[in-house]
Structures are given as structure tokens and as C-alpha cells.
N, C-alpha and C. Protein backbone atom coordinates (compact mmCIF):
# COMPACT_ATOMS: atom_id res chain seq x y z
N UNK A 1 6.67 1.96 11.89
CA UNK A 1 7.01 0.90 10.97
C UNK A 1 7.13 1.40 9.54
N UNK A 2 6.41 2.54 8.76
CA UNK A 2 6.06 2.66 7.88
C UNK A 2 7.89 3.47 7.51
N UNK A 3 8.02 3.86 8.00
CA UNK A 3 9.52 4.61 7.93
C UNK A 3 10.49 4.14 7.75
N UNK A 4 10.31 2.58 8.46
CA UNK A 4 11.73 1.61 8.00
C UNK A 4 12.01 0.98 6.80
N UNK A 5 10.62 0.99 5.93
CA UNK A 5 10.98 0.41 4.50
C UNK A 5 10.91 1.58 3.03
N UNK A 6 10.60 0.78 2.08
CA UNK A 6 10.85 1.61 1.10
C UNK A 6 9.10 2.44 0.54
N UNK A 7 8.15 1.04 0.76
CA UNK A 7 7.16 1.12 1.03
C UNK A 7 5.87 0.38 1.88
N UNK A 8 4.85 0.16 1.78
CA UNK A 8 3.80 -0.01 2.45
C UNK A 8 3.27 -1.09 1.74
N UNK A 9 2.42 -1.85 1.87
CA UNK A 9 1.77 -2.98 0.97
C UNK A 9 0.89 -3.43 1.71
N UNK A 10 -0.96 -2.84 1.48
CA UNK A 10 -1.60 -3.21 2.10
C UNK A 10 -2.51 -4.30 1.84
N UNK A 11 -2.58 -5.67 2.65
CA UNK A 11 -3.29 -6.86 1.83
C UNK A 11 -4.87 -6.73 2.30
N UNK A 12 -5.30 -6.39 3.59
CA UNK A 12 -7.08 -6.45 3.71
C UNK A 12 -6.92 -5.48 4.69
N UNK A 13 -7.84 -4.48 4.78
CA UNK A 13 -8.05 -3.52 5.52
C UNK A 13 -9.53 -2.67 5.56
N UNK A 14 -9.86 -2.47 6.71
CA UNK A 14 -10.89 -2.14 6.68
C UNK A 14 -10.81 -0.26 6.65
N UNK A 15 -11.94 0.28 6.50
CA UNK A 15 -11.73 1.61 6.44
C UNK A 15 -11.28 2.51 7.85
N UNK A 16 -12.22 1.79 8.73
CA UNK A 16 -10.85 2.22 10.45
C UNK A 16 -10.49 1.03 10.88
N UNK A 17 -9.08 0.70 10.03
CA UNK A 17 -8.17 0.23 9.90
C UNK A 17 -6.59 0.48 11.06
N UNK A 18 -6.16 0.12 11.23
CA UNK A 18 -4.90 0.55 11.88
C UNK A 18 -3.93 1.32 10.31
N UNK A 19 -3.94 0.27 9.52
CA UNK A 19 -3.16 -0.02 8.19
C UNK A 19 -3.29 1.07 7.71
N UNK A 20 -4.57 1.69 7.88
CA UNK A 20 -4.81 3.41 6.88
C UNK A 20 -4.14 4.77 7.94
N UNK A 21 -3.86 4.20 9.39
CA UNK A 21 -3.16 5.40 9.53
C UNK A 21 -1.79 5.02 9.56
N UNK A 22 -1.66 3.69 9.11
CA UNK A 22 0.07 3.46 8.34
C UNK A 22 0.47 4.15 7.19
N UNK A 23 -0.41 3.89 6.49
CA UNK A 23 -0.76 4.40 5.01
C UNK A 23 -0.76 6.04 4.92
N UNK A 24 -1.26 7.17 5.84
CA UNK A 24 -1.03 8.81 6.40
C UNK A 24 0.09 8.95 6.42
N UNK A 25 0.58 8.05 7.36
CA UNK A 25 2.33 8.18 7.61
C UNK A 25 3.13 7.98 6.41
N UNK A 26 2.96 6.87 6.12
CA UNK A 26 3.90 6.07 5.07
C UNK A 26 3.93 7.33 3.93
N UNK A 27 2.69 8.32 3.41
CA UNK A 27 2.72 9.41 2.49
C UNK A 27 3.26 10.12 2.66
N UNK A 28 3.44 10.96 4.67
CA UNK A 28 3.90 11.78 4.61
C UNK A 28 5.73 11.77 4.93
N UNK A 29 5.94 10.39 4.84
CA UNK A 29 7.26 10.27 4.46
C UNK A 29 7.93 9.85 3.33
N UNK A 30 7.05 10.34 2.44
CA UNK A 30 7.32 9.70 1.02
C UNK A 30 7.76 8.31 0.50
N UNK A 31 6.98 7.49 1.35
CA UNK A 31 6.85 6.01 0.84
C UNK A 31 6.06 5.84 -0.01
N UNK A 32 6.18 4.44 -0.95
CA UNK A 32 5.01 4.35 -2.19
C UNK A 32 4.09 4.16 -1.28
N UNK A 33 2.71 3.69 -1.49
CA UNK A 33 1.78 2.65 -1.09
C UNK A 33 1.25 1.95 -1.98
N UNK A 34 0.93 0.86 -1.99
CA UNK A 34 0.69 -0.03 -2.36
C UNK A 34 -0.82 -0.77 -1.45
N UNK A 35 -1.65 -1.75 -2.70
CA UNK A 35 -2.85 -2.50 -1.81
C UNK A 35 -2.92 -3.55 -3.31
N UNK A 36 -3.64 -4.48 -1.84
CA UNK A 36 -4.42 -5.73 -2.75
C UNK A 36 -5.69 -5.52 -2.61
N UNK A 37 -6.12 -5.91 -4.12
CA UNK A 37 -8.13 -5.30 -3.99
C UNK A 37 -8.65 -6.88 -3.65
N UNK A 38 -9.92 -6.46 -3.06
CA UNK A 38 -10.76 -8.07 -2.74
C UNK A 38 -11.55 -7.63 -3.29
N UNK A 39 -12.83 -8.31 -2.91
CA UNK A 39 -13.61 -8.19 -2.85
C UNK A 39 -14.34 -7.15 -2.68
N UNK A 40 -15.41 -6.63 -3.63
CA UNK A 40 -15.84 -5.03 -3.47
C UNK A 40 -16.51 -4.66 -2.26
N UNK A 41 -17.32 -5.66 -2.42
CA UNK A 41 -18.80 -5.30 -1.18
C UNK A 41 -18.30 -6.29 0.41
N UNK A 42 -17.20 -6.74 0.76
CA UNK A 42 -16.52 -7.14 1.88
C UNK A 42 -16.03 -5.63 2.63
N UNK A 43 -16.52 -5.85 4.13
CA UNK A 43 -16.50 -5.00 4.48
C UNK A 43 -14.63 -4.61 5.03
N UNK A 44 -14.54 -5.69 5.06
CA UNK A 44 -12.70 -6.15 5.48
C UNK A 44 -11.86 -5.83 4.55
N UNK A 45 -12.25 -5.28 3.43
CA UNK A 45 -11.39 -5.16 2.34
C UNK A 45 -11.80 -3.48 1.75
N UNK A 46 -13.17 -3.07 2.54
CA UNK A 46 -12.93 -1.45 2.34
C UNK A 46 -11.86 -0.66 2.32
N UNK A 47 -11.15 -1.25 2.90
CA UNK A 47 -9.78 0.46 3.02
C UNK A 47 -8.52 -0.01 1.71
N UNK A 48 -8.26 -1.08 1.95
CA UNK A 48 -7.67 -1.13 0.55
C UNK A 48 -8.36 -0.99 -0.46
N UNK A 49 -9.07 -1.63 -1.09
CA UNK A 49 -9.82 -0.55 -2.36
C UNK A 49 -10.27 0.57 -2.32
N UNK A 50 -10.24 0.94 -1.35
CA UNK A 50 -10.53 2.51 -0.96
C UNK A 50 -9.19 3.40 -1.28
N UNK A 51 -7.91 2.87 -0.88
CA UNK A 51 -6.40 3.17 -1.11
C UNK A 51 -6.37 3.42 -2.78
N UNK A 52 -6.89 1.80 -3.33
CA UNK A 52 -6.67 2.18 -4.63
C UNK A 52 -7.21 2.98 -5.59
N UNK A 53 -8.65 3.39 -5.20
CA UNK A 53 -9.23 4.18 -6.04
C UNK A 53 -8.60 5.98 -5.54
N UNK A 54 -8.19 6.00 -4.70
CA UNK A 54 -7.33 7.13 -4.09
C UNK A 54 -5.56 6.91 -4.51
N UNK A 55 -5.16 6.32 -5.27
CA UNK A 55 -3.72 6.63 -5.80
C UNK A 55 -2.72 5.68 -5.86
N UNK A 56 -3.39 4.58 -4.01
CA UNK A 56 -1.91 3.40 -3.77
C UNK A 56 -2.19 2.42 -5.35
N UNK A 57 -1.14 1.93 -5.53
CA UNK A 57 -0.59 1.21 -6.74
C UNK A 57 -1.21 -0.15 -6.75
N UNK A 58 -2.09 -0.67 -7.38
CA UNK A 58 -2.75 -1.88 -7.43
C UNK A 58 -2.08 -3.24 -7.60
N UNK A 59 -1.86 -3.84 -6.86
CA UNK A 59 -0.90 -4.98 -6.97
C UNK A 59 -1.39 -5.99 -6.98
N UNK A 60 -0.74 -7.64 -7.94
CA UNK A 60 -1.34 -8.43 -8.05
C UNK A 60 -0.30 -9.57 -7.80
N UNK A 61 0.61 -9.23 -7.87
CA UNK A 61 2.41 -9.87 -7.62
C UNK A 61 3.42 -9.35 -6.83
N UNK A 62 4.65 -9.78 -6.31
CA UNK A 62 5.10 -9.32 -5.62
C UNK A 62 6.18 -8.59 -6.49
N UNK A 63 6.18 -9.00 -7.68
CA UNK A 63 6.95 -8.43 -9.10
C UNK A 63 6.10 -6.97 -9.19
N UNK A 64 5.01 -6.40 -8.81
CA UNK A 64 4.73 -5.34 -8.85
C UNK A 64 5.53 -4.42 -8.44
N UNK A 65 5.67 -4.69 -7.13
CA UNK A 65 6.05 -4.14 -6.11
C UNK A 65 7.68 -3.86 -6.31
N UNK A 66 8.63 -4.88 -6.19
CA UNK A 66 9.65 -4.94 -6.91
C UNK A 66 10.02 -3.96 -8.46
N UNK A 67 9.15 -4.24 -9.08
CA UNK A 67 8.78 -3.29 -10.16
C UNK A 67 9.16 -1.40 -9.79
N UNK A 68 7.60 -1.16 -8.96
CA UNK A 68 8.04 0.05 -8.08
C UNK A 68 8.97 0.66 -7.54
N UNK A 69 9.79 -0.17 -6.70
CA UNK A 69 10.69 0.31 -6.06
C UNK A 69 12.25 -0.13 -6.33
N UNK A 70 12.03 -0.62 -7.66
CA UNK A 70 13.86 -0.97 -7.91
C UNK A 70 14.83 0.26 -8.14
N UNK A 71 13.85 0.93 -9.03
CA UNK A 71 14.98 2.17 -8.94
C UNK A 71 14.43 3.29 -7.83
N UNK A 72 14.00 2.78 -6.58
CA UNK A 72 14.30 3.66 -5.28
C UNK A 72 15.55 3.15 -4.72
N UNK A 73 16.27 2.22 -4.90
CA UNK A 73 17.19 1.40 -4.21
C UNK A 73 18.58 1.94 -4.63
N UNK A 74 19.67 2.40 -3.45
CA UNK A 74 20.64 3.00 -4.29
C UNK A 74 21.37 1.95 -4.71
N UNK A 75 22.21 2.32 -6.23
CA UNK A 75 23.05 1.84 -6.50
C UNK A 75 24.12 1.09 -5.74
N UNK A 76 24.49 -0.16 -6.54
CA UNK A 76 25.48 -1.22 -5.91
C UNK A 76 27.24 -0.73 -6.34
């Protein structure tokens, strides 16, 4: 899955997660990644804040994201 888009966008994930070995892939095909942070001490939300303090792009809108990846998109 991680291959068909531009990037990844992870909303709750735990640390053995499915989503974090999306997130392996999605790097080593040079996709962004992206996460939504929760809650710190939720155990369901370990792997995304775990993402973000490790590099994925902290998102709070979907204008983030958009943001990110407009100029990955080729020209019209």
C-alpha cells in the first residue's frame, strides 16, 4: 500500500503496530511520513509519537499534508 501514494499518514498506532512496518516501507521507498500525536501516556498512540519524535512530519490538518507534498506532484 505504502508504494501507491505519495505518502503515509499515520493517525493512532501502537508501537507493534502493523502501520510502523508501513512506515519501514513507505522510507525505504522514499515516501514522506507523516503522524497524528495523541495522547502521550496512551498506549494506542505509542508508535505515532514515537514516528514523530523520530522524523515523520507532525500533522494537525490535512493542509499539512497537502503542504508537503504539492511540489512532489508533477506538473500540469
Amino acid at each position: 500500500m505504502s508504494g501507491l501514494f505519495l505518502g503515509l499518514t499515520v493517525i493512532e498506532a501502537s508501537k507493534s503496530s502493523g502501520s510502523l512496518i508501513a512506515e519501514n516501507f513507505a522510507l525505504e521507498q522514499g515516501r514522506k511520513v507523516f503522524a497524528v500525536s495523541d495522547f502521550p501516556l496512551d498506549l494506542c498512540c505509542s508508535g505515532s509519537n514515537y514516528l514523530i519524535k523520530n522524523g515523520a512530519k507532525f500533522i494537525e490538518s490535512a493542509d499539512d499534508v497537502i503542504e508537503s507534498v504539492r511540489f512532489s506532484l508533477p506538473p500540469r
